[in-house]
Protein backbone atom coordinates (compact mmCIF):
# COMPACT_ATOMS: atom_id res chain seq x y z
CA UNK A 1 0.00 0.00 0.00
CA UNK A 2 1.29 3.94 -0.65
CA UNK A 3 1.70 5.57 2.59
CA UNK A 4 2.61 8.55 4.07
CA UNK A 5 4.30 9.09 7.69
CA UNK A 6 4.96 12.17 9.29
CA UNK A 7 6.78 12.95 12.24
CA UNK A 8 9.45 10.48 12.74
CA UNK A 9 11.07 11.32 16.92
CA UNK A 10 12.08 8.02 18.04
CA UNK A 11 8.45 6.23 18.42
CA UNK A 12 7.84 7.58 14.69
CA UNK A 13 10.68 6.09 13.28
CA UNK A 14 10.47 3.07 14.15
CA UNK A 15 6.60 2.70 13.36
CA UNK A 16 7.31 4.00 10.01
CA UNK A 17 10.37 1.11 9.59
CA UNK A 18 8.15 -1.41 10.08
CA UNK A 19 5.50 -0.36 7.24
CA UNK A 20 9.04 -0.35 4.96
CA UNK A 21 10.02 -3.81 6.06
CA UNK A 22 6.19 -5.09 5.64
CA UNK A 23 6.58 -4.10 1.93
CA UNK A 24 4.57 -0.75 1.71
CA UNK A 25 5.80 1.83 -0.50
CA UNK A 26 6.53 4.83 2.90
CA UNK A 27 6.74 8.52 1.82
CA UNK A 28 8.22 10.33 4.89
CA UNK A 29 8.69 13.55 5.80
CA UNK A 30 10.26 15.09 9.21
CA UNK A 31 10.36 18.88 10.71
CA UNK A 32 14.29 18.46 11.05
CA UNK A 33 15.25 16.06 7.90
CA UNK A 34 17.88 14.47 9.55
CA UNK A 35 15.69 11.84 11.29
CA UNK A 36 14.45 11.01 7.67
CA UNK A 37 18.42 9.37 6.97
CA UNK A 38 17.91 6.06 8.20
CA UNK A 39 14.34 5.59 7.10
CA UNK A 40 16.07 6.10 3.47
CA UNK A 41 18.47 3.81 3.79
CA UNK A 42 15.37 1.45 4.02
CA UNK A 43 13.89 2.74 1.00
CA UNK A 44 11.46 5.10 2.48
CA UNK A 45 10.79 8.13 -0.14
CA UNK A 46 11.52 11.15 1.54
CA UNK A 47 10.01 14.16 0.61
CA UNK A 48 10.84 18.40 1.78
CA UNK A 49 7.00 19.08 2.71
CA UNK A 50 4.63 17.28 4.77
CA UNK A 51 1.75 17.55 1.76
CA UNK A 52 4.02 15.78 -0.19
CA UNK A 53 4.05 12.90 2.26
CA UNK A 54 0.43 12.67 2.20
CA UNK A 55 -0.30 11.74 -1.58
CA UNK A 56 -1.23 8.29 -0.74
CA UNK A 57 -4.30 6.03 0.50
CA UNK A 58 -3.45 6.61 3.76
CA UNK A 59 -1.26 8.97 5.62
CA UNK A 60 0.15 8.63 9.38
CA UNK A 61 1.18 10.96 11.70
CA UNK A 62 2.70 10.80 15.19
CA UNK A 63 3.71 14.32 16.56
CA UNK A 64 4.81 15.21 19.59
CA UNK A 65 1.65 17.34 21.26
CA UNK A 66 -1.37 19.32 20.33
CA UNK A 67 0.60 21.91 19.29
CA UNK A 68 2.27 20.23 16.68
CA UNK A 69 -0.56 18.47 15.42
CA UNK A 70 -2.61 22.12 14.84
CA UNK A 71 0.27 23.38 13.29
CA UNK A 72 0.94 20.82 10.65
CA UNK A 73 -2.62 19.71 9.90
CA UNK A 74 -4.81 22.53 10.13
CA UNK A 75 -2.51 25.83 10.66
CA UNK A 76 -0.03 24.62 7.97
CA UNK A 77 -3.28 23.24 5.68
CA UNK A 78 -2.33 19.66 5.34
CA UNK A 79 -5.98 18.51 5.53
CA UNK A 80 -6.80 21.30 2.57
CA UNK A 81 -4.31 19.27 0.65
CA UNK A 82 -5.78 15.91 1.04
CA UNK A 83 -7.42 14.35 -1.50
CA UNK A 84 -11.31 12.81 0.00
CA UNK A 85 -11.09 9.06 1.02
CA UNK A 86 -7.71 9.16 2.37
CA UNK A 87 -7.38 7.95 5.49
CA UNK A 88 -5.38 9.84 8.49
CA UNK A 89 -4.78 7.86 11.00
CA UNK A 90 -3.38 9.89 14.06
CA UNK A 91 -1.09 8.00 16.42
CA UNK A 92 -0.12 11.56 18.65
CA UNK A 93 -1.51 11.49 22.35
CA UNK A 94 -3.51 14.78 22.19
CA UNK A 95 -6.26 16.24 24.23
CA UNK A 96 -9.83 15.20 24.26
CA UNK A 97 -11.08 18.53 22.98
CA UNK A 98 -8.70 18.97 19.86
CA UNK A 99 -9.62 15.06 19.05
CA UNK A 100 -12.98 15.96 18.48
CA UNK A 101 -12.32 19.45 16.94
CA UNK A 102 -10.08 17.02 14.20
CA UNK A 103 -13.37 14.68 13.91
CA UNK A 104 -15.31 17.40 12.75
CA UNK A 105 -12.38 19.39 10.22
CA UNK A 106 -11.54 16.00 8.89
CA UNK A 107 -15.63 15.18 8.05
CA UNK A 108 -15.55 18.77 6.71
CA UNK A 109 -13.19 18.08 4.18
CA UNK A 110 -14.84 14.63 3.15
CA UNK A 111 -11.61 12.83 4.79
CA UNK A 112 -11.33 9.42 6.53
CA UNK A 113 -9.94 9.45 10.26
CA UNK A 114 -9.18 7.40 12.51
CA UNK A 115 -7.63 8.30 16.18
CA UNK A 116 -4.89 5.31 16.98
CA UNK A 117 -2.53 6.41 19.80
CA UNK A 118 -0.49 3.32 21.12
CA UNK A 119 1.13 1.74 24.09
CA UNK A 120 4.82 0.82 24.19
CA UNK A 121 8.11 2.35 24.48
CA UNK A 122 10.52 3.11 21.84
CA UNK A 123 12.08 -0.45 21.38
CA UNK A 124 8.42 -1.90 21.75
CA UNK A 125 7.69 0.11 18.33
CA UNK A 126 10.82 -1.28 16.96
CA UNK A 127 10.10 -4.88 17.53
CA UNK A 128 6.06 -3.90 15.79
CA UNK A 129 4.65 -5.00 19.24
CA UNK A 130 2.79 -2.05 20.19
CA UNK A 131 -0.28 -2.09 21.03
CA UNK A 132 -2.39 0.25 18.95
CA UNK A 133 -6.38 1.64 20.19
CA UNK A 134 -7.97 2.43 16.98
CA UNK A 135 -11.44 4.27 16.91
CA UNK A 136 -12.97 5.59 14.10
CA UNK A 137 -15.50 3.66 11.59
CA UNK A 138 -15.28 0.34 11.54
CA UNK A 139 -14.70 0.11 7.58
CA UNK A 140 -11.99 2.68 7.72
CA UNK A 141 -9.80 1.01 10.83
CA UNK A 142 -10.86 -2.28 8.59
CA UNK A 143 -8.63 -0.74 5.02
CA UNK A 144 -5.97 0.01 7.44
CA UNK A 145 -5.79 -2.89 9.28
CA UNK A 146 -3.26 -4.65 7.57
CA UNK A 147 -0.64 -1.58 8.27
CA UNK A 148 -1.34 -1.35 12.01
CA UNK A 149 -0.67 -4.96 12.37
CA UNK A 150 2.87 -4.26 10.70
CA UNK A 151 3.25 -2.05 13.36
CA UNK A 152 1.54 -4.19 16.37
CA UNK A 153 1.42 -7.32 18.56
CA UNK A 154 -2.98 -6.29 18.67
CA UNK A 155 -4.99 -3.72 18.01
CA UNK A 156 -7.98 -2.81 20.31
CA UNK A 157 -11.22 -1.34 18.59
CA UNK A 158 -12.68 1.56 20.70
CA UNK A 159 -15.72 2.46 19.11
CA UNK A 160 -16.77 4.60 16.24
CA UNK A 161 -15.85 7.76 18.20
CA UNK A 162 -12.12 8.58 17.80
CA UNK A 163 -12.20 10.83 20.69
CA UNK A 164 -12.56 7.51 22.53
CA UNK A 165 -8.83 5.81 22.13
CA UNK A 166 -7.67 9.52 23.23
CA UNK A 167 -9.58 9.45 26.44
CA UNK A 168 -8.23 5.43 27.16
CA UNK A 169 -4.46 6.62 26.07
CA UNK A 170 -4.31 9.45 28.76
CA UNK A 171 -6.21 7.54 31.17
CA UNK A 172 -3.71 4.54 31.02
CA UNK A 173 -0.52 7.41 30.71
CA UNK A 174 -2.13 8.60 33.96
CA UNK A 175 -2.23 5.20 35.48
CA UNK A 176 1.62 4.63 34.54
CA UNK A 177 2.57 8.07 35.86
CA UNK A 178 0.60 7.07 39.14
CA UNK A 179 2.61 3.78 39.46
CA UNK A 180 5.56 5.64 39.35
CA UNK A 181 5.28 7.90 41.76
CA UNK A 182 3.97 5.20 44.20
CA UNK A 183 7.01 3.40 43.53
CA UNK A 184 9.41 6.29 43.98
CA UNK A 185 7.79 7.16 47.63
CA UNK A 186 7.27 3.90 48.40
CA UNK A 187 11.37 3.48 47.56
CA UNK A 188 11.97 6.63 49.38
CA UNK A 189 10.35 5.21 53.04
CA UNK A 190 12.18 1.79 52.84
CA UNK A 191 15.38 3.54 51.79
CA UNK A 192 14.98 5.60 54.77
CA UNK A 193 14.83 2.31 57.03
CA UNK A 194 18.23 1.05 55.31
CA UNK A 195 15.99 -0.87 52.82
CA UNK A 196 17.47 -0.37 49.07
CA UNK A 197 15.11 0.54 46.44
CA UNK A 198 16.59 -3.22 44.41
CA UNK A 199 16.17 -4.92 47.04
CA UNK A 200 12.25 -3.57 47.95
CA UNK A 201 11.71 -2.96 44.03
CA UNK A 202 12.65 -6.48 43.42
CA UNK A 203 10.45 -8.12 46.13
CA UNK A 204 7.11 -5.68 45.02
CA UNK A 205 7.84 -6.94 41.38
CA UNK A 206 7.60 -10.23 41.93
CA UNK A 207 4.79 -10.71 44.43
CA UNK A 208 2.00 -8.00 44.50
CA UNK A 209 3.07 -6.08 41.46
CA UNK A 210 3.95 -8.28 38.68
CA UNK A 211 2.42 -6.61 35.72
CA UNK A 212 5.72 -5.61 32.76
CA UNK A 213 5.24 -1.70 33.49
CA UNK A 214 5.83 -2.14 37.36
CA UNK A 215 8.82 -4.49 36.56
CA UNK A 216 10.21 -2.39 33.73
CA UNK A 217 10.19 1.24 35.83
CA UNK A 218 11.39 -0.71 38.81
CA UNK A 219 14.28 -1.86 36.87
CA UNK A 220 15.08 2.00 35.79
CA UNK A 221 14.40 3.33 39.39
CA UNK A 222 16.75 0.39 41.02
CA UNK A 223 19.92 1.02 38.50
CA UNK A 224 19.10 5.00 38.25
CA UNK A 225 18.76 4.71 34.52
CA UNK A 226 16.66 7.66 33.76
CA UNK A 227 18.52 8.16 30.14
CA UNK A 228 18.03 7.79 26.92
CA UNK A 229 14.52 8.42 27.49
CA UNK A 230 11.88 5.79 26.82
CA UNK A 231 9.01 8.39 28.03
CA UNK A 232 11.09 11.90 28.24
CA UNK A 233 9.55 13.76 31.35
CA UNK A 234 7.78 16.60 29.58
CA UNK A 235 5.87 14.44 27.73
CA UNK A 236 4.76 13.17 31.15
CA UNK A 237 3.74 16.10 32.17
CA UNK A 238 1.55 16.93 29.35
CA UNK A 239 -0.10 13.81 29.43
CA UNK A 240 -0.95 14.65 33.10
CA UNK A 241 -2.27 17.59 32.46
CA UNK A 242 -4.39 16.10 29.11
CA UNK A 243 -5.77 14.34 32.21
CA UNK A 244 -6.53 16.89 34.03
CA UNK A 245 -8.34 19.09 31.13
CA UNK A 246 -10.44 15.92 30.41
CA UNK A 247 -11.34 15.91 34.10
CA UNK A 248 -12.37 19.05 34.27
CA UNK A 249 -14.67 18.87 31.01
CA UNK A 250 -16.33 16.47 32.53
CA UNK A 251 -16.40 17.25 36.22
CA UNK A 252 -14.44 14.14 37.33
CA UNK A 253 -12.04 14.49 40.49
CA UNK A 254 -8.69 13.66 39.79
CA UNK A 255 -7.01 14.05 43.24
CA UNK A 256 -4.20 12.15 42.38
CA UNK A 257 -3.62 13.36 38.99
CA UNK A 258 -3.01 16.61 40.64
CA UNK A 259 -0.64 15.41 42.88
CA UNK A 260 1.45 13.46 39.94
CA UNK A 261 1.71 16.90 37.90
CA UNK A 262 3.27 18.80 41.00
CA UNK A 263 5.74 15.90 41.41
CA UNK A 264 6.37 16.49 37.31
CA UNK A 265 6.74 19.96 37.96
CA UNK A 266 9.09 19.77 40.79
CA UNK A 267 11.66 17.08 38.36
CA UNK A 268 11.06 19.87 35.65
CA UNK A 269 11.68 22.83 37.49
CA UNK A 270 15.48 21.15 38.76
CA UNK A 271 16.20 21.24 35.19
CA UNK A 272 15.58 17.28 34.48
CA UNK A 273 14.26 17.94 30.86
CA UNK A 274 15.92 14.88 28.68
CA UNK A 275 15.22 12.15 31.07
CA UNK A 276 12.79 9.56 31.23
CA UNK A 277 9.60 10.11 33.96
CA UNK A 278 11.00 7.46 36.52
CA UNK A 279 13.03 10.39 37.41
CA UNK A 280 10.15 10.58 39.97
CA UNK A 281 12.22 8.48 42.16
CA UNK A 282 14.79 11.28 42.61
CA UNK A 283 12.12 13.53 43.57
CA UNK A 284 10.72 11.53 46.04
CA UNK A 285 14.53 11.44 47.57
CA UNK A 286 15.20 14.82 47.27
CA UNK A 287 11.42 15.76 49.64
CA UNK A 288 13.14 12.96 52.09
CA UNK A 289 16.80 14.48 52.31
CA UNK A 290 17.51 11.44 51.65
CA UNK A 291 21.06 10.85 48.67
CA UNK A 292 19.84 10.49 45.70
CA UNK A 293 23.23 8.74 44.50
CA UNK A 294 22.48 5.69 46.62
CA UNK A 295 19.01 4.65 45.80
């Protein structure tokens, strides 16, 4: 199939190599073309313009916030560009209220959408074993099914609503941000009675808490290992407060979200900007006086 995949940071790249290696013709275009260099060594197409990219039957797109995804698609007139029937299918974690402001400019313009933000890390997306929430129409997730399998270990149908798999991504973001900080300050108390965070992370991981996220942030809390980023922390943050705005749209208390974006805001504010989230753990230290070298 002719695609076209835009935005290419490190989840984007590696989604887009695994439409190449599937055998789809990939069109790709970048804001800084540099990142486009090893997606053409593939064979991907690259292109100078993002309306280039999207000259296909269906075009992808997975950039980094809602500010990125305005300017590009409606700002910068991508969707003016598009020809009706082609399918967008938007992989960017974005807020409720521009996911339903895109429903509504993509039906204006006679064009197919579908909202498919994903689960998994950077080398998850490498191995294609993300796991994709696709809403949209049924027919339309249906003639792109065989690319998001490239690209997946299963997809989960949300509904005709694309909205929806927007609301279930930042809910389950919030969810992960919540089990990090409950490991960090639960690390921070035992490493205050002489307990290590290994040693307590390691014993939580494999009794009560067994599930891969718990075990895979324990891992980066125990050994400190808060770079390269698999979830850089102001991405974190903005997912938090997608939570948040959703909340308050809809009148739901979010106590805890509110907590989690202060602890965000505190690892910001030290200047922690290219590191992964877990840094939590070094906030939770740092309220504790406890050294944050010996964790």
């Amino acid at each position: 199939m002719k695609v076209g995949f835009i935005g290419l940071g490190s989840m984007g790249s590696a989604m887009a190599s695994n439409l190449i290696k599937a055998g789809h013709e990939v069109t790709v275009w970048n804001r800084s073309p540099g990142a486009t260099e090893p997606l053409a060594s593939l064979g991907a197409k690259v292109v100078k313009s993002a309306d280039r990219a999207a000259q296909g039957d269906v075009l992808f797109s997975m950039l980094a916030n809602d500010q990125a995804v305005r300017d590009v698609m409606l700002v910068g007139g991508l969707l003016d560009g598009m020809d009706k029937g082609t399918v967008h299918v938007n992989h960017a974690t974005i807020s409720v209220a521009l996911a339903k402001e895109l429903v509504d400019e993509h039906a204006r313009r006679g064009l197919d959408y579908v909202s498919a933000p994903v689960f998994g890390r950077p080398d998850v997306a490498a191995a294609g074993k993300l796991n994709i929430l696709a809403a949209g129409k049924a027919s339309v997730i249906e003639r792109v099914r065989p690319l998001l399998e490239a690209m997946s270990s299963r997809i989960w149908p949300l509904g005709e609503s694309p909205e929806r798999a927007n609301v279930v991504k930042i809910a389950g973001n919030f969810m992960l941000g919540a089990a990090i900080e409950s490991m960090a300050e639960a690390s921070a108390l035992t490493r205050a009675h002489g307990i290590s965070a290994a040693v307590f992370l390691e014993v939580m991981t494999n009794t009560l808490f067994t599930a891969p996220a718990y075990q895979s942030y324990s891992n980066m809390i125990a050994e400190q290992r808060y770079t390269p980023a698999g979830f850089a922390l102001p991405l974190g943050y903005k997912d938090i407060g997608l939570a948040l705005a959703a909340a308050d749209a809809t009148r739901v208390p979010l106590p805890l979200a509110g907590l989690l974006r202060d602890s965000l805001l505190e690892a910001l504010s030290a200047g922690d900007e290219n590191v992964d989230w877990s840094i939590l753990a070094q906030v939770a230290a740092r309220r504790a006086h406890l050294d944050e070298r010996k964790l």
